[in-house]
PDB file of N, CA and C in Angstrom:
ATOM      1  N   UNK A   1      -9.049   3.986  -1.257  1.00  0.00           N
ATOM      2  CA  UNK A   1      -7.647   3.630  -1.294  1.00  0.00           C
ATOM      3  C   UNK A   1      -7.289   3.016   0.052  1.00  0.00           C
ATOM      4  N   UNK A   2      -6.482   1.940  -0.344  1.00  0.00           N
ATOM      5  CA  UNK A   2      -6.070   1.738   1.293  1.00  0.00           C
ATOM      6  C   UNK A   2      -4.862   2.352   1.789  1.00  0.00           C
ATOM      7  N   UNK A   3      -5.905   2.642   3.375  1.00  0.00           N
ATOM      8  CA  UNK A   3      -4.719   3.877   4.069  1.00  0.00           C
ATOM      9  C   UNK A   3      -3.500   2.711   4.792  1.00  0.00           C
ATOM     10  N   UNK A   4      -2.583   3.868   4.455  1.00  0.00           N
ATOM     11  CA  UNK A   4      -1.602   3.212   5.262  1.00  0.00           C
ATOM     12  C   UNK A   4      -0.712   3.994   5.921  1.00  0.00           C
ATOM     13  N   UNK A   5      -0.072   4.265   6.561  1.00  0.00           N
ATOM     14  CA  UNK A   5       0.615   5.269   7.198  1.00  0.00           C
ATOM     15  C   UNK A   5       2.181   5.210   7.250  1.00  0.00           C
ATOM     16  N   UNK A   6       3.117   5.706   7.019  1.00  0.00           N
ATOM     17  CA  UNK A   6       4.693   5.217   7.425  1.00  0.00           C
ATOM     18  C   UNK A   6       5.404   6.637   7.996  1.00  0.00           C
ATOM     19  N   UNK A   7       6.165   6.479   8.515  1.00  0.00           N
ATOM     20  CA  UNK A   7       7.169   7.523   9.121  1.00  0.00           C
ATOM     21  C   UNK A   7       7.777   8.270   8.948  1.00  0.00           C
ATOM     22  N   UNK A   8       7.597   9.529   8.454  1.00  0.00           N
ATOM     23  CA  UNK A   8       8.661  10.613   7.594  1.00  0.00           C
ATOM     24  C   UNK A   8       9.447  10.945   8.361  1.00  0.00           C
ATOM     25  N   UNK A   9      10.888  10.726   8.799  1.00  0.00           N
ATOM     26  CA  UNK A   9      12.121  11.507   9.197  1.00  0.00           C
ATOM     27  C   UNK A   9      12.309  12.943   8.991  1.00  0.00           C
ATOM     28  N   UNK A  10      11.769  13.789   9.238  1.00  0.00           N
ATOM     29  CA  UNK A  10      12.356  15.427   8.487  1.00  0.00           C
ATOM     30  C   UNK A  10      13.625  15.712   8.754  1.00  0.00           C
ATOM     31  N   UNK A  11      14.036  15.245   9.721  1.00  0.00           N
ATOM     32  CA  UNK A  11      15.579  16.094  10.200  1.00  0.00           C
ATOM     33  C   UNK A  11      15.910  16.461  10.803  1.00  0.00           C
ATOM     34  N   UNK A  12      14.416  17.270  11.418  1.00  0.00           N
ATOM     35  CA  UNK A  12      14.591  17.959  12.597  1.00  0.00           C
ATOM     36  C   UNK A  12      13.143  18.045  13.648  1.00  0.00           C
ATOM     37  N   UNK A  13      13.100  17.792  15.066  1.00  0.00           N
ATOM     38  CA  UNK A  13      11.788  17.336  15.577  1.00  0.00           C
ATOM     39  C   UNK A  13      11.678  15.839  15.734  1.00  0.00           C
ATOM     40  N   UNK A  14      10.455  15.574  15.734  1.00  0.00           N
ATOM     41  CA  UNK A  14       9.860  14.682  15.925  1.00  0.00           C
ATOM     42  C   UNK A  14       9.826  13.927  14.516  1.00  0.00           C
ATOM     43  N   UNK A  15       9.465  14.583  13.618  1.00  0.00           N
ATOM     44  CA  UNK A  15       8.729  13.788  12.543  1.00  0.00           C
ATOM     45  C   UNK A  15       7.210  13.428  12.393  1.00  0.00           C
ATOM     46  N   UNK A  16       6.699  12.696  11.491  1.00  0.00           N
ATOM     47  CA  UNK A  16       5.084  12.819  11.535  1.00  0.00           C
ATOM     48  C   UNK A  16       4.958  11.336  10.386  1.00  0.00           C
ATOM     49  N   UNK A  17       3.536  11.772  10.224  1.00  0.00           N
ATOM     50  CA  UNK A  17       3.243  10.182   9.777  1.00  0.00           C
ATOM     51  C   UNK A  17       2.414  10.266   8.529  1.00  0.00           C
ATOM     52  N   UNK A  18       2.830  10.107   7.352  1.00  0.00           N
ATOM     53  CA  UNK A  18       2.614  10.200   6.123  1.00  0.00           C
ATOM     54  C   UNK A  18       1.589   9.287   5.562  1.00  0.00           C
ATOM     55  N   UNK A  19       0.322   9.387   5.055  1.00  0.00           N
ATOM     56  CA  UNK A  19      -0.799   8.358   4.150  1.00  0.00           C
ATOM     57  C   UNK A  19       0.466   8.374   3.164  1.00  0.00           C
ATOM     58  N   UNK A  20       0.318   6.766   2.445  1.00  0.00           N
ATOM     59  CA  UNK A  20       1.252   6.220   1.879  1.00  0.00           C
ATOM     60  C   UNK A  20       0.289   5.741   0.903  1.00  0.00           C
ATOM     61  N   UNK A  21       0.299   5.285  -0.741  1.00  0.00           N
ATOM     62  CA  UNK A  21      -0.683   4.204  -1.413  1.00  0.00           C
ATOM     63  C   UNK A  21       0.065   3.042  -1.512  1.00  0.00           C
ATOM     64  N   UNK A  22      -0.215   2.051  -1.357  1.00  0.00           N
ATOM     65  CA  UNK A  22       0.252   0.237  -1.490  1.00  0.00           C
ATOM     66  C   UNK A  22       1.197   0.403  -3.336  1.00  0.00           C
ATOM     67  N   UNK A  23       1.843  -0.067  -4.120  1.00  0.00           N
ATOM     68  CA  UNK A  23       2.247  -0.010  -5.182  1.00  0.00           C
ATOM     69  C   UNK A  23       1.209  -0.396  -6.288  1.00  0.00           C
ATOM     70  N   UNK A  24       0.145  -1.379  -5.510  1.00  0.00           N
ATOM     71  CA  UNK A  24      -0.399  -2.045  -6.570  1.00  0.00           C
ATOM     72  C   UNK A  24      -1.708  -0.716  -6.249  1.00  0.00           C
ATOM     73  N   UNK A  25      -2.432  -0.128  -5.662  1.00  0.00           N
ATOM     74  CA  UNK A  25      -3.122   1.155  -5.482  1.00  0.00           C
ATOM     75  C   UNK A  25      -2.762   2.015  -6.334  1.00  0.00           C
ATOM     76  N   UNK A  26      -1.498   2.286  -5.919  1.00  0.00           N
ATOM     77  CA  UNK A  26      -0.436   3.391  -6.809  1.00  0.00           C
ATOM     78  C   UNK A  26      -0.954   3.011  -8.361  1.00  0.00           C
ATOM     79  N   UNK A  27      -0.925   2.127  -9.173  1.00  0.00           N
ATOM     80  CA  UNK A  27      -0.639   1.732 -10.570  1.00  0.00           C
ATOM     81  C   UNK A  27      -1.700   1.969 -10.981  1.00  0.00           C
ATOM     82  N   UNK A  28      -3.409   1.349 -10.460  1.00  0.00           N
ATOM     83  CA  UNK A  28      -4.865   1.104 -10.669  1.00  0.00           C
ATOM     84  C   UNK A  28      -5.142   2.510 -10.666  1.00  0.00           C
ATOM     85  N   UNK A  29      -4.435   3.381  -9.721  1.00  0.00           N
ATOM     86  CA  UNK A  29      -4.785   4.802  -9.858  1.00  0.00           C
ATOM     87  C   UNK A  29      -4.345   5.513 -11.006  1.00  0.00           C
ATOM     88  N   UNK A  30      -2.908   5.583 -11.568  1.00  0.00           N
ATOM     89  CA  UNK A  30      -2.241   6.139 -12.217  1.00  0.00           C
ATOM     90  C   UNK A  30      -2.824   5.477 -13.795  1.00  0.00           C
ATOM     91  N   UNK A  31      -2.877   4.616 -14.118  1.00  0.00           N
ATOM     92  CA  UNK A  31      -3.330   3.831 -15.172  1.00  0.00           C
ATOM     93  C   UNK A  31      -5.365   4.605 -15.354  1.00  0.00           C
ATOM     94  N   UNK A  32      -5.971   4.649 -14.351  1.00  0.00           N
ATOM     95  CA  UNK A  32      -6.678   5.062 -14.713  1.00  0.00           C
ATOM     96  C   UNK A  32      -6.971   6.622 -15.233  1.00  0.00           C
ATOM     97  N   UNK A  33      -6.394   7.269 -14.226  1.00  0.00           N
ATOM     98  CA  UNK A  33      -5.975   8.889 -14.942  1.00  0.00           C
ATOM     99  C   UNK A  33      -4.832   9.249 -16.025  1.00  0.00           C
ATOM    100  N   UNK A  34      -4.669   8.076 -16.601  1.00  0.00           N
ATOM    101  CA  UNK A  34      -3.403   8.162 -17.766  1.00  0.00           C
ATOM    102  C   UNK A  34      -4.381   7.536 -18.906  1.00  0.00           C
ATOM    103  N   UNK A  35      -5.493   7.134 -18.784  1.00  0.00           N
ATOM    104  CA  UNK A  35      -7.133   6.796 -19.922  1.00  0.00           C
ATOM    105  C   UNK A  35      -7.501   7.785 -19.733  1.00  0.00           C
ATOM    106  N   UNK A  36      -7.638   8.512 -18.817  1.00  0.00           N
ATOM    107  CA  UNK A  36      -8.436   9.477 -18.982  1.00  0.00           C
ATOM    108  C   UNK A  36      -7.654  10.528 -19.851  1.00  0.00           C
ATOM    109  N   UNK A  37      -6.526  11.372 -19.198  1.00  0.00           N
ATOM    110  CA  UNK A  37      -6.004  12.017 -20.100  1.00  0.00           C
ATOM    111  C   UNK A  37      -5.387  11.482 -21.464  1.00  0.00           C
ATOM    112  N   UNK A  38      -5.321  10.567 -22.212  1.00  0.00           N
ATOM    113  CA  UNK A  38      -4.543  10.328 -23.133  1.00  0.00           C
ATOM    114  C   UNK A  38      -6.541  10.555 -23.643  1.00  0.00           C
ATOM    115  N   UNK A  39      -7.365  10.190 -23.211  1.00  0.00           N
ATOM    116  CA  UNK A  39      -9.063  10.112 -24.148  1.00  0.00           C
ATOM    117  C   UNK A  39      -8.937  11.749 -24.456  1.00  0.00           C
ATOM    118  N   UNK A  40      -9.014  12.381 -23.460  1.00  0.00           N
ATOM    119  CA  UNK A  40      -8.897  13.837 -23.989  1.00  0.00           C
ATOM    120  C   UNK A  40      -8.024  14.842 -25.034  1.00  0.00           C
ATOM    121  N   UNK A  41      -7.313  13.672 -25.390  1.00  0.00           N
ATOM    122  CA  UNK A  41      -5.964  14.011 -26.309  1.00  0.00           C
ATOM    123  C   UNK A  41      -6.399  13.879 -27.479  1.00  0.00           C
ATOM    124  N   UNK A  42      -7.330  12.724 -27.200  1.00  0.00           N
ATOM    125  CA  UNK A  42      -7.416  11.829 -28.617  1.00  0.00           C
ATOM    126  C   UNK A  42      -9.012  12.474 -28.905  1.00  0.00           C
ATOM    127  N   UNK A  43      -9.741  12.776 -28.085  1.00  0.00           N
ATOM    128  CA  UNK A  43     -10.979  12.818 -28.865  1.00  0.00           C
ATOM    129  C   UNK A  43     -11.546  14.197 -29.098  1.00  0.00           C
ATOM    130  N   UNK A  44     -12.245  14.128 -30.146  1.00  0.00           N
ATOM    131  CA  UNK A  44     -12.776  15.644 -31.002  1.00  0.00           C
ATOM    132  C   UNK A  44     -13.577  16.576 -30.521  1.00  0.00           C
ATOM    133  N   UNK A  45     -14.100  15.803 -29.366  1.00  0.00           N
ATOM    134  CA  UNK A  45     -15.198  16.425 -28.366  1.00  0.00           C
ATOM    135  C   UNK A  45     -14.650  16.965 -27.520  1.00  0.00           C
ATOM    136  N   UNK A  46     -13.626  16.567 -26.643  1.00  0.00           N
ATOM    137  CA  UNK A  46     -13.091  16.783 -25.549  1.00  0.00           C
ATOM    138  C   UNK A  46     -12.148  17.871 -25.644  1.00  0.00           C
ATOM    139  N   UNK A  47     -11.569  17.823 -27.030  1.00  0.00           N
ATOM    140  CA  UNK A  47     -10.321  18.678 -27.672  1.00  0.00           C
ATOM    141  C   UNK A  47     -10.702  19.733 -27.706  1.00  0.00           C
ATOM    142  N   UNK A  48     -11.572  20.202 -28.191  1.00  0.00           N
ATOM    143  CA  UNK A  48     -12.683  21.545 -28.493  1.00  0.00           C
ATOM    144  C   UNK A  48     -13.341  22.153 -27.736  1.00  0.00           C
ATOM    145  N   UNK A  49     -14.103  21.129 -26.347  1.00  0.00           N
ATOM    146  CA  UNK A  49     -15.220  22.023 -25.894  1.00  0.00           C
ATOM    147  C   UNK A  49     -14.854  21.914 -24.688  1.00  0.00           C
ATOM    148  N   UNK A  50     -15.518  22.491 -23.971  1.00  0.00           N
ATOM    149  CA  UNK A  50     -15.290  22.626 -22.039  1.00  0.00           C
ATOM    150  C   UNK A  50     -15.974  21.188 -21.593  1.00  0.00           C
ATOM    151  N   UNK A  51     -16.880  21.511 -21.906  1.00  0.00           N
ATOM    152  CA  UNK A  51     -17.968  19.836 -21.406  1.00  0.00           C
ATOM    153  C   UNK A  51     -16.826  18.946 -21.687  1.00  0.00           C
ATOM    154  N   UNK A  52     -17.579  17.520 -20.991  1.00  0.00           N
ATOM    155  CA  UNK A  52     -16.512  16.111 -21.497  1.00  0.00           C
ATOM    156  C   UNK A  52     -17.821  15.440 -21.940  1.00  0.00           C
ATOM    157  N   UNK A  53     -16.856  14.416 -23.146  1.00  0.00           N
ATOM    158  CA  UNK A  53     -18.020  13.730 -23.361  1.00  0.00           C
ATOM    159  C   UNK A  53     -18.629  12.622 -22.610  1.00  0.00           C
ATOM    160  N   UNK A  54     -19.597  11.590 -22.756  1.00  0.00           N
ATOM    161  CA  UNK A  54     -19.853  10.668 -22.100  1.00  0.00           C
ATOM    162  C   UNK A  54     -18.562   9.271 -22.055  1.00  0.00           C
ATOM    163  N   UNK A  55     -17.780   9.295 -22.818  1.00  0.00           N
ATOM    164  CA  UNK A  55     -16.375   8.329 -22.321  1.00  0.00           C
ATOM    165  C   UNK A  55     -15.312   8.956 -21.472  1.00  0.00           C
ATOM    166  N   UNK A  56     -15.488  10.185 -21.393  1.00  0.00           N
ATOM    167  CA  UNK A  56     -14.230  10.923 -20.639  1.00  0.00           C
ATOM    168  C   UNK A  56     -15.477  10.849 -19.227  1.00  0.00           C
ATOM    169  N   UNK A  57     -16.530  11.349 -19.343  1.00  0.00           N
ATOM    170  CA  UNK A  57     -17.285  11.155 -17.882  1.00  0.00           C
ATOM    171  C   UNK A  57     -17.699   9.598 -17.140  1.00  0.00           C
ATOM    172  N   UNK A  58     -17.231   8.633 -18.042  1.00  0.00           N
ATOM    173  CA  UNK A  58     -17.059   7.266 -17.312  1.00  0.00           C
ATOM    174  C   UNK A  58     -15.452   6.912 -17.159  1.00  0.00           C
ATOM    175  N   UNK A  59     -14.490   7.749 -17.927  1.00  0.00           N
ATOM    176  CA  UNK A  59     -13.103   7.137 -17.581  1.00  0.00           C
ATOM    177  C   UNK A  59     -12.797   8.320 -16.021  1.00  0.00           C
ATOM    178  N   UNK A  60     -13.471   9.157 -15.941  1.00  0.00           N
ATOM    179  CA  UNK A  60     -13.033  10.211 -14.712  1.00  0.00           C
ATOM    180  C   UNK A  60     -13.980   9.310 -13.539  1.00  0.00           C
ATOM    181  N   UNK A  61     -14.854   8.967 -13.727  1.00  0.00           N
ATOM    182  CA  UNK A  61     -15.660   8.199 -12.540  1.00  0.00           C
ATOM    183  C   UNK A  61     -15.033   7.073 -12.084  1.00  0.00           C
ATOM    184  N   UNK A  62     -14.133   6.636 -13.292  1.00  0.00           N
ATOM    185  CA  UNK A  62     -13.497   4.981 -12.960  1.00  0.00           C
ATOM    186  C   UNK A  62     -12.066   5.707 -12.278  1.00  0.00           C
ATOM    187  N   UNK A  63     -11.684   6.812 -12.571  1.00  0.00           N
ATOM    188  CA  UNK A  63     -10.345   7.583 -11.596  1.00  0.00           C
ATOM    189  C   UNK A  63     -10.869   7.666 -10.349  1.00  0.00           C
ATOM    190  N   UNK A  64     -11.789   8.290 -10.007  1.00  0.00           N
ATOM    191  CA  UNK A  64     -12.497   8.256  -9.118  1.00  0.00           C
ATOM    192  C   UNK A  64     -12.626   7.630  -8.333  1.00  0.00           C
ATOM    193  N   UNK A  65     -12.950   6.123  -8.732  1.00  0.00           N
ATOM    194  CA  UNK A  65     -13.234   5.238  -7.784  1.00  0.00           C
ATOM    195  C   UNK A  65     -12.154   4.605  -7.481  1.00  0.00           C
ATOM    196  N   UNK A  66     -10.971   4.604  -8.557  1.00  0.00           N
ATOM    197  CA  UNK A  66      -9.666   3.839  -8.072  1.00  0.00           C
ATOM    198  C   UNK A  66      -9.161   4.497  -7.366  1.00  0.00           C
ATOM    199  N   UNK A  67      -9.449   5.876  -7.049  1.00  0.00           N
ATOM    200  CA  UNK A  67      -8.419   6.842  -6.152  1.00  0.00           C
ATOM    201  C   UNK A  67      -9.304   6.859  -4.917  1.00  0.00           C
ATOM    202  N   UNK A  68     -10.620   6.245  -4.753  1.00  0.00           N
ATOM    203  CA  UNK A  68     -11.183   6.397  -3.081  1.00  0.00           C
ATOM    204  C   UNK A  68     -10.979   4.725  -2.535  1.00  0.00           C
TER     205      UNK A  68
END
């Protein structure tokens, strides 16, 4: 993900400096863990058992990689 940093105001103190995601980061991330959970909703394998199947273990790898 690209880091980015911006300025949190608290109120009181100093304040500190917050990792931020870009909007378009934000979406590639969220879109990919919103396949993943909607696959687990939908499929017969995933619904039932602890294991994931082999499409839920390539849509969590593709979360994965959009979130590093």
């Amino acid at each position: 993900m690209t880091q980015q940093t911006t300025m949190v105001d608290t109120g009181t103190g100093y304040g500190h400096l917050q990792r931020v995601a870009s909007a378009g980061v934000f979406d590639r991330v969220q879109r990919a863990y919103r396949a993943y959970i909607d696959h687990g909703r939908e499929c017969t394998t995933c619904d039932v058992d602890t294991t994931r199947c082999t499409t839920a273990e390539a849509l969590w790898e593709a979360y994965r990689a959009a979130n590093s």
